[in-house]
Structure formats: structure tokens, C-alpha cells
Protein backbone atom coordinates (compact mmCIF):
# COMPACT_ATOMS: atom_id res chain seq x y z
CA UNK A 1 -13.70 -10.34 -19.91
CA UNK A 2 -12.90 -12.46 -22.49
CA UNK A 3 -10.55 -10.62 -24.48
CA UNK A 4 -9.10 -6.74 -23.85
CA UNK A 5 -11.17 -5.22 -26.52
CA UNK A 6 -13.89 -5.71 -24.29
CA UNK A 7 -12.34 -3.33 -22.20
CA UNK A 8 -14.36 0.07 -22.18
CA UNK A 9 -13.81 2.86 -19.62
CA UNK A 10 -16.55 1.28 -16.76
CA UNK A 11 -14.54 -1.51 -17.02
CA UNK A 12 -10.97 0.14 -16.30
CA UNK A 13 -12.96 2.27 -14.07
CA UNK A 14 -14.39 -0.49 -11.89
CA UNK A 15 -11.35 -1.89 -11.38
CA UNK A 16 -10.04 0.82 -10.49
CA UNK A 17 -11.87 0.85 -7.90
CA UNK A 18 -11.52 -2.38 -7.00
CA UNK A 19 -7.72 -2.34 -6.73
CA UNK A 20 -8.29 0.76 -4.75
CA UNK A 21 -10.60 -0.32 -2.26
CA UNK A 22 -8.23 -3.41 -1.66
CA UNK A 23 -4.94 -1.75 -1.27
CA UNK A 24 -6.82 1.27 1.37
CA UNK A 25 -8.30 -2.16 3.04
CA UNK A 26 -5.11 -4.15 3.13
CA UNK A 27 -2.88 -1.13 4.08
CA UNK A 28 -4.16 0.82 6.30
CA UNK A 29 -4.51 -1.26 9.44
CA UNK A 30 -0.97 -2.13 8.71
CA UNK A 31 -0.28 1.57 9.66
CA UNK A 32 -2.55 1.68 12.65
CA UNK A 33 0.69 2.09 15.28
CA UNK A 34 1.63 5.39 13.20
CA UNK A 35 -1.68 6.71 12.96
CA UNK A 36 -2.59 6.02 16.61
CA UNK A 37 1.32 7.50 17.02
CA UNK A 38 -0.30 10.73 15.20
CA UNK A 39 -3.08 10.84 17.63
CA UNK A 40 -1.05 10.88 20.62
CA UNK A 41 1.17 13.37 19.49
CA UNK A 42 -1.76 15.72 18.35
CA UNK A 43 -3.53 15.37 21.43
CA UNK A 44 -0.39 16.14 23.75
CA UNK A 45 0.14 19.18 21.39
CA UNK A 46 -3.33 20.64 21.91
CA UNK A 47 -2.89 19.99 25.96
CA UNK A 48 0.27 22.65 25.56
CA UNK A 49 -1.49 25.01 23.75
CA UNK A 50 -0.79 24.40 19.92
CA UNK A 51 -3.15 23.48 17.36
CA UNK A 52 -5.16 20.23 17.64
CA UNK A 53 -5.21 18.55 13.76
CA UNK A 54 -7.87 15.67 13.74
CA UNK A 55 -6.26 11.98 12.72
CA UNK A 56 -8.35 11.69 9.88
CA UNK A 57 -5.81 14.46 7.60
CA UNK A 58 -3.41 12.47 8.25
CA UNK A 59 -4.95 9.25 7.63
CA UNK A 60 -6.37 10.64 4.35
CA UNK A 61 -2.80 10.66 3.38
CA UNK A 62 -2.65 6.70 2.88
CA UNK A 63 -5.67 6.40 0.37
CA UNK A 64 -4.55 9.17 -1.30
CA UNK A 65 -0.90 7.44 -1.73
CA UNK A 66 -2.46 3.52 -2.40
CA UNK A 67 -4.58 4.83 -4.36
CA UNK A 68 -2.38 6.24 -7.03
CA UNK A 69 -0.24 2.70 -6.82
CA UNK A 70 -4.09 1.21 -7.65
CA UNK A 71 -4.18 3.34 -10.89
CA UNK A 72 -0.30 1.78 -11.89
CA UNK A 73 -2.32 -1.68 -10.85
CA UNK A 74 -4.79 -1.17 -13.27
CA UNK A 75 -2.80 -0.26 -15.78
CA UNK A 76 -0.77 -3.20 -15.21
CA UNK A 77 -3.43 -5.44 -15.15
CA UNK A 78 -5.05 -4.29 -18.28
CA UNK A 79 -1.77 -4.74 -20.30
CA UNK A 80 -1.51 -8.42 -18.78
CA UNK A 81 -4.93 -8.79 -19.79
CA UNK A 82 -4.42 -7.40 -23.24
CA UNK A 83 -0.97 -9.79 -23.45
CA UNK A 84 -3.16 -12.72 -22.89
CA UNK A 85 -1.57 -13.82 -19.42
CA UNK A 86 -3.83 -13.90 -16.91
CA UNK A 87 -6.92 -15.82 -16.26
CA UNK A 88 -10.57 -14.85 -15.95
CA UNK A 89 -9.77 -15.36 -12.55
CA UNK A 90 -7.09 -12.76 -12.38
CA UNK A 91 -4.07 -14.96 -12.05
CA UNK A 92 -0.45 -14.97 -14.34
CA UNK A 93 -1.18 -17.38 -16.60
CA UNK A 94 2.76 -17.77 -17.78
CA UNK A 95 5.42 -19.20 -15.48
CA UNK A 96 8.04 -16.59 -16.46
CA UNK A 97 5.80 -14.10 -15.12
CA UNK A 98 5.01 -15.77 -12.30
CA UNK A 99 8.63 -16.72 -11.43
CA UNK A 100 9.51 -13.14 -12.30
CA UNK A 101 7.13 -11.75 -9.68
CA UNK A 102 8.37 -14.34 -6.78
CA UNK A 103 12.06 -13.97 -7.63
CA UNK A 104 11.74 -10.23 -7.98
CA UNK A 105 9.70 -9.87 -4.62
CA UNK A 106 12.61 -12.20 -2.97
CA UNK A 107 15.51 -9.72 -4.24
CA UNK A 108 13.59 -7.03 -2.93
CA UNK A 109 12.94 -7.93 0.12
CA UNK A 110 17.32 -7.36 0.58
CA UNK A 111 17.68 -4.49 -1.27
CA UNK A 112 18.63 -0.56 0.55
CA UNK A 113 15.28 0.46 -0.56
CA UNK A 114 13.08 -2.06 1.50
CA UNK A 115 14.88 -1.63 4.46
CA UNK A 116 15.18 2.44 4.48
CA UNK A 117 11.26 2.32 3.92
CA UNK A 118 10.60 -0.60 6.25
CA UNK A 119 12.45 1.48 8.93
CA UNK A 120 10.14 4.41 8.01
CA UNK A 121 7.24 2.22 8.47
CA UNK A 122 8.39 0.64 11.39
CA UNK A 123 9.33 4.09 13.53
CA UNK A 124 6.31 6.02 13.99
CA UNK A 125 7.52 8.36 16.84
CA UNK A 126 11.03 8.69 15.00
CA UNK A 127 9.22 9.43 11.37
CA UNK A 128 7.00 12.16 14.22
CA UNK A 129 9.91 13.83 15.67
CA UNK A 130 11.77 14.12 11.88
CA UNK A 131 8.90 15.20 9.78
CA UNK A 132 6.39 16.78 11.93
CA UNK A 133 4.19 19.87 10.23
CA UNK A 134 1.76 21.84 11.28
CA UNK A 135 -2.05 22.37 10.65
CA UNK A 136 -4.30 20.56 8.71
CA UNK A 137 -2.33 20.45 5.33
CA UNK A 138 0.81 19.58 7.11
CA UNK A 139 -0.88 16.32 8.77
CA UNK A 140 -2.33 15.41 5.05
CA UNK A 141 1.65 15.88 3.86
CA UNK A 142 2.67 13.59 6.37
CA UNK A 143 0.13 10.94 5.91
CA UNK A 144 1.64 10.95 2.43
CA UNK A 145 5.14 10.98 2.78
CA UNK A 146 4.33 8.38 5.12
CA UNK A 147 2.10 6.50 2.84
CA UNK A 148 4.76 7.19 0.25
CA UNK A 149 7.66 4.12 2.61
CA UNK A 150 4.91 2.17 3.01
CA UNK A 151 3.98 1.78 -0.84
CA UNK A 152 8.21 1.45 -1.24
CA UNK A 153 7.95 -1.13 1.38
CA UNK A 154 5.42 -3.39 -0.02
CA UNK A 155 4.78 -2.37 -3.54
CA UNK A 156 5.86 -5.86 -5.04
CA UNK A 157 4.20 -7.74 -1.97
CA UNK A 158 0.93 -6.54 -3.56
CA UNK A 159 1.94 -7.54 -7.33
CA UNK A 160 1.90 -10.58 -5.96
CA UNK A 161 -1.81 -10.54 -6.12
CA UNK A 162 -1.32 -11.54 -9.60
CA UNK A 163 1.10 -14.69 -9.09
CA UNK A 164 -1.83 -15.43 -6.19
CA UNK A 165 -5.37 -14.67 -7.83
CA UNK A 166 -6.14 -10.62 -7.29
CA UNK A 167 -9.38 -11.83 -6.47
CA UNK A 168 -8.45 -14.78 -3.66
CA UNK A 169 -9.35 -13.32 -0.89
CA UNK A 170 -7.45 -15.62 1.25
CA UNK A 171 -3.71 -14.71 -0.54
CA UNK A 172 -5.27 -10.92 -0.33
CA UNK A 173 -5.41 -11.45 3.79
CA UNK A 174 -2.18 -13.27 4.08
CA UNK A 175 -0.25 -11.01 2.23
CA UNK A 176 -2.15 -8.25 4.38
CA UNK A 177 -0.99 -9.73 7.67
CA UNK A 178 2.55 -10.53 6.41
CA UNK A 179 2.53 -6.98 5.53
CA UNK A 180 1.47 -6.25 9.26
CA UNK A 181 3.86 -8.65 11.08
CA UNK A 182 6.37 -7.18 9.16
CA UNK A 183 5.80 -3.32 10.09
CA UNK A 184 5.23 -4.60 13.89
CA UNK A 185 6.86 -7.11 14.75
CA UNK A 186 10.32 -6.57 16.71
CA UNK A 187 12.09 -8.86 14.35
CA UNK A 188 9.43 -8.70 11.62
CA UNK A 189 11.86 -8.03 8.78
């Protein structure tokens, strides 16, 4: 699009859709340990008697979560659109921005806030044992609240999209397996 009065609702709508798609694609395999955690714990429930909850209400949790960061991404991109800064290939056009996104991204990867939700990420039986509820709505609750660190953990990873290209596929897979190395690895942070 050329210029943001070309911007109807299909358009915001699309994507919409498009930043939604990429975040559930991007972030959920990142969360594969806690929702294979979920499983096991579910499973060993039902062989003592209690309710078995099927992985995919809590799962539903994390596209429910990413997806509601997509709709703050669109909104975002749409006003950088409208401001004239980013290219028809989705990318900052203006230096301040860009530097603004790298040096903010570098501050937060310090700050209280990434490390209390990168800990939440990172300690799927821990985040089982503290937050556990029961039934079907409970697992959907947890798959948000869990969904809910891993959007405070990598929020401004994904703005980065725009420093990057939101459309270069290879910055979107990088940033998706920095993401993962840094939810799994022992010393990933």
C-alpha cells in the first residue's frame, strides 16, 4: 500500500491475520517443553483417578494470548505506515526508530521483567506445581497465564520484525529460534 488511506478494513483485517498466524507459528514450538510438561501431568492425573483435560485447552491458551499482542502489532504497524516509516516491504524506514527498537530490545533483555517471565517460561513443572487448575477451563486459564510470561518475555524480540523486514522470513526464523534457545537452553538467557 502506497499510502495509509489506502487502508480499508480487509486490509487491517488481513494483516491481522497475518501477524497472527506468525506470532502462533513462531511461539508456540518455543513452548513445546511446557505443553508436553501439561501432558504429562494430565496423563499421571487421570492414572490416579482425577479428571483427564486434553492438551489442546491448554494449548489454546497461547493463540489466544499472541493473538491479542498481533492486534497491538497491527495497530502499530498501521500507525508506522500512516507516519510514513516503513517500506513497502515492511521495514523502519528511519534510523531513530530503528535504533530505538535495537537499543530498547538490549535494555530489556536486563530488566526484572524479562527475567521473572523468562523464569516462567523456562520452569514448566515449577509454573505446574504453582498454578495448576482443574477441568477444562482451568487448563485454557493456564495456557494463558502462561502465554501471558511468554508475550512479557519476548514482546520486543518480535517488534523487531520491523527493524528486520516483518515479512523476511529468514529474521522471522532466527528470531523464532533465539526465542527457543533462550526458553531451553540451560544457560539460554
Amino acid at each position: 500500500m502506497s499510502n495509509a488511506q489506502q487502508w480499508g478494513a480487509t486490509a487491517i483485517f488481513l494483516l491481522f491475520v497475518m501477524w497472527a498466524v506468525m506470532m502462533v507459528a513462531m511461539m508456540v514450538p518455543s513452548a513445546a517443553p511446557m505443553i508436553l510438561t501439561f501432558f504429562d501431568v494430565s496423563r499421571r492425573r487421570q492414572t490416579a483417578g482425577r479428571q483427564f483435560v486434553p492438551v489442546g485447552f491448554f494449548l489454546a491458551g497461547y493463540p489466544t494470548i499472541w493473538t491479542a499482542y498481533s492486534a497491538v502489532a497491527t495497530v502499530a504497524q498501521w500507525g508506522l505506515h500512516k507516519a510514513a516509516l516503513l517500506s513497502p516491504a515492511m521495514t523502519a524506514t528511519s534510523p531513530v526508530l530503528n535504533g530505538g527498537l535495537l537499543i530498547t530490545a538490549g535494555i530489556f533483555q536486563w530488566t526484572p521483567l524479562k527475567r521473572m517471565c523468562l523464569k516462567g517460561c523456562r520452569s514448566p513443572l515449577s509454573f505446574m506445581m504453582s498454578e495448576w487448575r482443574d477441568g477444562k477451563a482451568g487448563a485454557f486459564i493456564m495456557g494463558l497465564r502462561h502465554g501471558s510470561y511468554c508475550v512479557g518475555c519476548c514482546w520486543i524480540l518480535m517488534a523487531l520484525l520491523f527493524v528486520a523486514g516483518v515479512m523476511n522470513l529468514l529474521w522471522v526464523a532466527l528470531i523464532g529460534l533465539f526465542v527457543m534457545a533462550e526458553k531451553s537452553l540451560p544457560r539460554g538467557d
